[in-house]
Protein backbone atom coordinates (compact mmCIF):
# COMPACT_ATOMS: atom_id res chain seq x y z
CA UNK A 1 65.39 -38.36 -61.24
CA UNK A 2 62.86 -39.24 -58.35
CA UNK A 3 60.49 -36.88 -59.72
CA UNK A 4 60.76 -38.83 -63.76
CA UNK A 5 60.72 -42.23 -61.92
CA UNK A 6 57.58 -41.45 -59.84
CA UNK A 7 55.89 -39.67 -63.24
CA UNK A 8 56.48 -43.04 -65.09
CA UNK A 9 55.15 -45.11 -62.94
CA UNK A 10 52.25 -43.66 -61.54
CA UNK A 11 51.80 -42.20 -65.36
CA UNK A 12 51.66 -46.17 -66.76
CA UNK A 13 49.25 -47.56 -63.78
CA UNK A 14 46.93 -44.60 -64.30
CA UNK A 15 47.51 -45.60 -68.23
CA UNK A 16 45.51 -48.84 -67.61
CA UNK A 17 42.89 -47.32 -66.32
CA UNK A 18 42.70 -44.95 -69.56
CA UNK A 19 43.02 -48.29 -71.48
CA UNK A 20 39.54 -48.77 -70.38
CA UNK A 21 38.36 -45.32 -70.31
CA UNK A 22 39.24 -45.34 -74.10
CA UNK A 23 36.57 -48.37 -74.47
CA UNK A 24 34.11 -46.75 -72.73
CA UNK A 25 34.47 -42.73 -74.37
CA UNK A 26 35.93 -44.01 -77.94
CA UNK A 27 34.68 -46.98 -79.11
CA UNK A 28 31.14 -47.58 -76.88
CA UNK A 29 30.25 -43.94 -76.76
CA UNK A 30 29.15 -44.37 -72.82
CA UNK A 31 29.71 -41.80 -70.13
CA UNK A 32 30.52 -44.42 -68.04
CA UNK A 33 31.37 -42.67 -64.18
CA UNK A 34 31.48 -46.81 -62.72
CA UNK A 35 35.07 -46.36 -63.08
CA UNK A 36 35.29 -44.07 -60.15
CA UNK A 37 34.07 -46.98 -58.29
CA UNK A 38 36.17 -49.51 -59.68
CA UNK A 39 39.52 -48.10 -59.87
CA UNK A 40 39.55 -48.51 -55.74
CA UNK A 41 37.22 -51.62 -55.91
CA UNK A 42 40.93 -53.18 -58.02
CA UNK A 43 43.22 -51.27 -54.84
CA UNK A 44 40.68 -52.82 -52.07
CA UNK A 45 40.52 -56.34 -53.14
CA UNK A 46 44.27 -55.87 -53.78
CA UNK A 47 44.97 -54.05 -49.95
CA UNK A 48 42.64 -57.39 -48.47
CA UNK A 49 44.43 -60.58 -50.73
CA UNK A 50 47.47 -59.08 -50.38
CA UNK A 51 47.61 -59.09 -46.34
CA UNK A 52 46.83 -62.36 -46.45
CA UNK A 53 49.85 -63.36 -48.31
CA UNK A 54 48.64 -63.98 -51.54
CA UNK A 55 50.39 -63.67 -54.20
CA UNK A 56 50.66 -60.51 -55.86
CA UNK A 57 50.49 -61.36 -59.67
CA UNK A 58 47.48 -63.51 -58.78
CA UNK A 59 45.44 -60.57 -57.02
CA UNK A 60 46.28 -58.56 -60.40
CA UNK A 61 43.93 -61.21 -62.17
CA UNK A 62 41.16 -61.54 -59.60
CA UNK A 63 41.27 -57.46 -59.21
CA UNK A 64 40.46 -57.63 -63.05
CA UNK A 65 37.68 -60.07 -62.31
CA UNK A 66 36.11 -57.87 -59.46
CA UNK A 67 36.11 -54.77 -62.53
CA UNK A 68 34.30 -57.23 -64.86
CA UNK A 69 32.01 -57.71 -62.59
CA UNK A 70 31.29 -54.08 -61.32
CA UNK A 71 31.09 -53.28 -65.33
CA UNK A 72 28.51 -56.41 -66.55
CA UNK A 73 26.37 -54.88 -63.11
CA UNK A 74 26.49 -51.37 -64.78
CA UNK A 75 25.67 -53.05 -68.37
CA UNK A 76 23.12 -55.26 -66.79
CA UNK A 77 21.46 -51.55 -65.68
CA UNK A 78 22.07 -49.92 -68.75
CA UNK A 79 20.58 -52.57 -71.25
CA UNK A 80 18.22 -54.96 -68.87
CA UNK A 81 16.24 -52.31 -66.91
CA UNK A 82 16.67 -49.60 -69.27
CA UNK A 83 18.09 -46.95 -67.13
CA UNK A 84 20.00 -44.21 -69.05
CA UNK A 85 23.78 -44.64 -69.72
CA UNK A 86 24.94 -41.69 -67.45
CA UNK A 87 22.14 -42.68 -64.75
CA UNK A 88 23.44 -46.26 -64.53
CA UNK A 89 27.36 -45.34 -63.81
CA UNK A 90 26.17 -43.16 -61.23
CA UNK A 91 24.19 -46.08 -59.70
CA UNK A 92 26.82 -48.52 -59.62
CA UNK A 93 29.33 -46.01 -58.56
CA UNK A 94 27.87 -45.08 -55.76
CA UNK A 95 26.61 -48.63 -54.84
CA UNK A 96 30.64 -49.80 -55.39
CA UNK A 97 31.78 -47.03 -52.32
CA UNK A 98 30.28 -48.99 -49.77
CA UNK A 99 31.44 -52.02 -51.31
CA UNK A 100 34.96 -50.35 -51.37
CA UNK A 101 34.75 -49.45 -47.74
CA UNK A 102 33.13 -53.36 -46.87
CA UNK A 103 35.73 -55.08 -48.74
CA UNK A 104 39.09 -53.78 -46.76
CA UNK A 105 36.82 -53.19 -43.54
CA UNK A 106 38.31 -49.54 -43.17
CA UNK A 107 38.67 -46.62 -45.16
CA UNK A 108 42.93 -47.04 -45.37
CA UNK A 109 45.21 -50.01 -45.50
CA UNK A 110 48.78 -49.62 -45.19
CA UNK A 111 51.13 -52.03 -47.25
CA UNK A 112 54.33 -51.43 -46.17
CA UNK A 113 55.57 -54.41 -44.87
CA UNK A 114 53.49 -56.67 -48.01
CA UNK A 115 54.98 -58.43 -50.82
CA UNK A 116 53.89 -56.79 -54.36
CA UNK A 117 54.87 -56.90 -57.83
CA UNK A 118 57.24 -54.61 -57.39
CA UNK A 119 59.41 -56.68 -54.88
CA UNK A 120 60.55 -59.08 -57.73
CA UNK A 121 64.43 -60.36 -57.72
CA UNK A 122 64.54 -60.12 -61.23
CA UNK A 123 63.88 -56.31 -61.06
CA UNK A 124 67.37 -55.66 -59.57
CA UNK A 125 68.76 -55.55 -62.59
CA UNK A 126 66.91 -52.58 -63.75
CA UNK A 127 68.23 -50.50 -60.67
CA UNK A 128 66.78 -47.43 -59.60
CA UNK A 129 63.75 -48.40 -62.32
CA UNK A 130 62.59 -51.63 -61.16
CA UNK A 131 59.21 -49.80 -60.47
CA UNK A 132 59.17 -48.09 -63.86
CA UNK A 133 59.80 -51.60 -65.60
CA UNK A 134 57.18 -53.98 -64.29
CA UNK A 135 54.66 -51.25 -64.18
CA UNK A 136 55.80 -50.98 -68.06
CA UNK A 137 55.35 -54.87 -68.63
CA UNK A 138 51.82 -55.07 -66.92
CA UNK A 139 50.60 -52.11 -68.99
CA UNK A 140 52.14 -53.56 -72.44
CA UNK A 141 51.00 -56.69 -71.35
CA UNK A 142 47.53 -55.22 -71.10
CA UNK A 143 47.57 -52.92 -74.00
CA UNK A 144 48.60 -56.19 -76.24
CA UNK A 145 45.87 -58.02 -74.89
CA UNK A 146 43.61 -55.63 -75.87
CA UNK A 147 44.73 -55.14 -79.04
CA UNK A 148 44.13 -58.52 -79.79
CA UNK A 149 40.98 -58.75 -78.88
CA UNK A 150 39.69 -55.52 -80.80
CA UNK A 151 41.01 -58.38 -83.56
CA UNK A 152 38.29 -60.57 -82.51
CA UNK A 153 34.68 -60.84 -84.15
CA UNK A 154 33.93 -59.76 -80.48
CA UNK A 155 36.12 -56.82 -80.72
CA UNK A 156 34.51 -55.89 -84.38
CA UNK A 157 31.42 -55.67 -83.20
CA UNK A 158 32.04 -53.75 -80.12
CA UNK A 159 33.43 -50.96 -82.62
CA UNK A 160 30.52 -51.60 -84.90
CA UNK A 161 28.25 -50.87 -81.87
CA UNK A 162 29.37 -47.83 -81.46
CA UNK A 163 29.41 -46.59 -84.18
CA UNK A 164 26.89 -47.68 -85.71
CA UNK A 165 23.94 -49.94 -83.80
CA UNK A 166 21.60 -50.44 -86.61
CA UNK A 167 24.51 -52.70 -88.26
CA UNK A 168 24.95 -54.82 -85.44
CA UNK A 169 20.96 -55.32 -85.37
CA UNK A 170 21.22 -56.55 -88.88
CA UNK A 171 24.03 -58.86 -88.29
CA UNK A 172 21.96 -60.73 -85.87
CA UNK A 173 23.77 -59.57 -82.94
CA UNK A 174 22.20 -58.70 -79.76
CA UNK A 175 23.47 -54.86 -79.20
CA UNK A 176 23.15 -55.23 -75.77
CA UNK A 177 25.23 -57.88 -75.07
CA UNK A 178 27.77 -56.16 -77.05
CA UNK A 179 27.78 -53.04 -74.52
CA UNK A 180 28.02 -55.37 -71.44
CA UNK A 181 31.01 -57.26 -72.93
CA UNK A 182 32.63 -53.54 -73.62
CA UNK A 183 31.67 -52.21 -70.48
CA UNK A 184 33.06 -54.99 -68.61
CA UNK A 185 36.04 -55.37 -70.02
CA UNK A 186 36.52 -51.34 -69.82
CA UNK A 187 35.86 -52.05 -65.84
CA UNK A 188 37.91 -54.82 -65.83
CA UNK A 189 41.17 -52.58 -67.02
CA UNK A 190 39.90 -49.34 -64.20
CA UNK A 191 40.08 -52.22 -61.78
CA UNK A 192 43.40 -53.71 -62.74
CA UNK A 193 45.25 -50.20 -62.52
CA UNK A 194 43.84 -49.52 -59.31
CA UNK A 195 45.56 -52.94 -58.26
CA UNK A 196 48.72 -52.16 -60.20
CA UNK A 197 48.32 -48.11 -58.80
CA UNK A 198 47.55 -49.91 -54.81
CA UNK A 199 50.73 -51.96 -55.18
CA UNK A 200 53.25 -49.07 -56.49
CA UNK A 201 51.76 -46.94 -53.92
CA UNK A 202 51.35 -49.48 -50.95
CA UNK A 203 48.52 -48.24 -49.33
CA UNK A 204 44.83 -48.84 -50.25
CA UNK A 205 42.59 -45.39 -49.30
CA UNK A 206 39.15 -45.24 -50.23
CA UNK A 207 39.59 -41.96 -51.89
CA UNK A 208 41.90 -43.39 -55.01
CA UNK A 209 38.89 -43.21 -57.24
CA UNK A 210 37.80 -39.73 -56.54
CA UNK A 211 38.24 -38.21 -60.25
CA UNK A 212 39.17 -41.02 -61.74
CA UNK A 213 36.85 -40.06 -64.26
CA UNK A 214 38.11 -36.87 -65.21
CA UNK A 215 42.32 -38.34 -65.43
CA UNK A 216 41.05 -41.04 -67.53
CA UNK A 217 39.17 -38.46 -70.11
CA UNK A 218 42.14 -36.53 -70.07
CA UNK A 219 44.84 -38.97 -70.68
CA UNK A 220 42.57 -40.35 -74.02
CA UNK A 221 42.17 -36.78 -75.28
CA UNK A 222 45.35 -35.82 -75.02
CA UNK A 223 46.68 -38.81 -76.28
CA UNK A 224 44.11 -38.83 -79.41
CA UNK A 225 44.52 -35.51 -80.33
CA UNK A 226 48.40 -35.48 -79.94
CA UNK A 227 48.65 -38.42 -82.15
CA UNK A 228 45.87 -37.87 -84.15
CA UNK A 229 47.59 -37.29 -87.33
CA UNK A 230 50.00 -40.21 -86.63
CA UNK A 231 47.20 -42.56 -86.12
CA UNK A 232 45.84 -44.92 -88.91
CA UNK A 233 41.55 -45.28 -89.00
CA UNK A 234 39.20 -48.06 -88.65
CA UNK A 235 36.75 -48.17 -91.33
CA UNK A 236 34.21 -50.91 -92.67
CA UNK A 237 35.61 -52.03 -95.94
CA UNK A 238 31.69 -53.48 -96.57
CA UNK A 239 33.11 -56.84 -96.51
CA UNK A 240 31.85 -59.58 -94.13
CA UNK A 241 33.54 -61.94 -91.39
CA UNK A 242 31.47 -64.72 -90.52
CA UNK A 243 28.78 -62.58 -88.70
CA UNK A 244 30.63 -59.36 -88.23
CA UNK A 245 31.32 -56.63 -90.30
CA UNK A 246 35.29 -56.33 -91.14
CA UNK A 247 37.10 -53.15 -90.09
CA UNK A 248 40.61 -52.20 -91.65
CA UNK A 249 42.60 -49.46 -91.33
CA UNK A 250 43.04 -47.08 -94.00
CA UNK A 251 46.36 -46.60 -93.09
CA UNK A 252 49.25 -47.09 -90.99
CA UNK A 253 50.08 -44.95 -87.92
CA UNK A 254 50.28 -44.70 -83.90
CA UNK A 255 47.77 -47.37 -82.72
CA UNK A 256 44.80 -45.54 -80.28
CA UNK A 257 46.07 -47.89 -77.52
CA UNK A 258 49.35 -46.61 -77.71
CA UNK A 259 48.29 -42.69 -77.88
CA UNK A 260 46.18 -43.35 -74.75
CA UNK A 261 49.20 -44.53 -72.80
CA UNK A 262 51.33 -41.75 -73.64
CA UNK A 263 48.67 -39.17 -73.16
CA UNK A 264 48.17 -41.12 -69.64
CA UNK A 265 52.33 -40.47 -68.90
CA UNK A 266 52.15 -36.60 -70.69
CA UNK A 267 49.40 -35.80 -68.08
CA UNK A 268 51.33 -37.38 -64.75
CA UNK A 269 54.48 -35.29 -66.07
CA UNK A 270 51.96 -32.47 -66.70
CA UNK A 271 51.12 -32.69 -63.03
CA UNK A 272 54.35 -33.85 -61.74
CA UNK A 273 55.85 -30.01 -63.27
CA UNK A 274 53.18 -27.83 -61.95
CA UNK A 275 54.42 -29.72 -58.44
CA UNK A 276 57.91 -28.84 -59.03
CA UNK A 277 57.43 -25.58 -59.71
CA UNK A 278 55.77 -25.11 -56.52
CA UNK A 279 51.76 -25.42 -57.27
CA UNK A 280 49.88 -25.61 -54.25
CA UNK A 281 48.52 -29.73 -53.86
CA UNK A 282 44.94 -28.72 -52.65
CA UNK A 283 44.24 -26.73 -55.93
CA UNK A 284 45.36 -29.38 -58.36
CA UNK A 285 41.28 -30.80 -58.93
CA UNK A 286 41.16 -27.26 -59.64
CA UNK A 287 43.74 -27.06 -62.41
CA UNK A 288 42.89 -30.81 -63.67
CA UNK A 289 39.25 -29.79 -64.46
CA UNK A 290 40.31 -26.65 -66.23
CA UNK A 291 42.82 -28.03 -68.14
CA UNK A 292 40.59 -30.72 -68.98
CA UNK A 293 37.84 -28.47 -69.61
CA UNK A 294 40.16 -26.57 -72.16
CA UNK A 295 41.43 -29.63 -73.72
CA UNK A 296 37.55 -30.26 -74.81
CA UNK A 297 36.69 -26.77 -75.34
CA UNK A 298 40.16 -26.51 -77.98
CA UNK A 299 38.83 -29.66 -79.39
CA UNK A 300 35.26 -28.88 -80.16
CA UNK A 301 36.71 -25.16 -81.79
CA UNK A 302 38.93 -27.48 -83.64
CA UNK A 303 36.18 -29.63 -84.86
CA UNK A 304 33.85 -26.84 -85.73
CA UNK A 305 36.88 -25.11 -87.89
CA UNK A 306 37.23 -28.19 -90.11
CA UNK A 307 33.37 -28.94 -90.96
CA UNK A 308 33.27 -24.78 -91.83
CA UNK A 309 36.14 -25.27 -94.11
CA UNK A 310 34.54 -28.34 -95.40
């Protein structure tokens, strides 16, 4: 039971992060590596408002600010100085470990004895799953946010833009503003599961982020490609929406949002069962990359099967 409980929770904070791992791989096409950066920039600022007694719900929203910020930087890069997409998340990531070292003052911050989300009254009544239920309501609360705004004229055009930049060009859009709004927002979400993955965990180490990256990638894969045939598409129906082009969906299904979660808790149980049956801890990069590294591999195959039958 401790095992499930622990897989659920951790599986749902590190599902926030793929939230905005899915924005940056899916929809913007951008190898963004920032978020390795600010998934610990959300536990520091968390590990430093949180010692000083503030409260924890409020240091969820300003750990969310802190990732906008790191991502408009990394945008700001990308678009304003022209550095190349993969160049610029390595810039700001690396710029954002200091940072993550200069916020707390020291590499580790224990939170034992601090007040978090997950020391809520109400929460009793869940029992032995209090952790497993807020961490549930901060990720829903995220994923419905986000699916509202990928409602937006904003959130059209962020799809449009990458898929297709020469549309937003002649909808009199500026495509670069369109990749810092993604990217930030993408940041923002990294940032807000390293608060809500600081405050489960209640400690604040500046190695949290190290393959961030890689869990993120593997959590939307999964999650895609499990649900891929439940999953409805986005298409432009050629209509127009004041300035932005109108996406539908062709038909009904698993919403991407939702796959990405669930691929985020299938890979924590993934990891949490090679534990259990006795895998060694230091060799688990090891495993994650190859797994990972299959998971594309199996998907490329897959993709190069159905354009030869086409």
């Amino acid at each position: 039971m401790a095992i499930i409980i622990g897989t659920l929770e951790q599986g749902l904070s590190y599902g926030i992060m793929a939230l905005g791992v899915y924005i940056t791989y899916k929809i913007l096409d951008f190898p963004d590596l920032t978020v390795d950066g600010s998934f610990p920039l959300g536990a520091a600022v968390t590990a430093v408002l949180l010692g000083k007694g503030v409260n924890p719900f409020l240091v969820l929203l300003v750990s969310f600010g802190a990732g906008l910020l790191s991502g408009i930087l990394t945008g700001l890069i990308h678009v304003k100085l022209k550095v190349r997409d993969l160049l610029s998340g390595i810039i700001m990531f690396t710029a954002l470990y200091t940072v993550n070292l200069k916020i707390p003052g020291k590499a580790y911050v224990p939170l034992f004895t601090e007040t978090t989300i997950f020391d809520m009254e109400f929460l009793q009544v869940f029992g032995s799953f209090y952790g497993v239920a807020m961490a549930l309501m901060v990720t829903l609360a995220a994923k419905f946010l986000l699916d509202l705004y990928l409602k937006t004229k904003s959130g059209y055009l962020l799809r449009a833009v990458g898929d297709n930049e020469v549309l937003v060009v002649s909808l009199a859009k500026d495509q670069g503003l369109v990749k810092i709004a993604g990217l930030s927002i993408a940041n923002g979400l990294v940032s807000l599961g390293g608060s809500v993955y600081c405050q489960q965990q209640r400690y604040y180490d500046i190695s949290m982020g190290t393959g961030t990256i890689v869990i993120g990638l593997a959590s939307v894969i999964i999650g895609t490609k499990l649900f891929k045939s439940f999953s409805g598409k986005w298409v432009v129906s050629g209509k127009i929406a004041g300035s932005a082009a109108f996406l539908t969906r062709n038909r009904k299904g698993v919403r991407p949002t939702t796959a990405v979660l669930a691929g985020a808790v299938l890979y924590k149980a993934c990891v949490a069962g090679a534990m259990a049956l006795g895998l060694d801890p230091q060799n688990m990069k090891l495993v994650t990359a190859v797994l990972f590294l299959l998971i594309l591999v199996c998907g490329m195959e897959r993709k190069r099967k159905v354009k030869g039958n086409a």
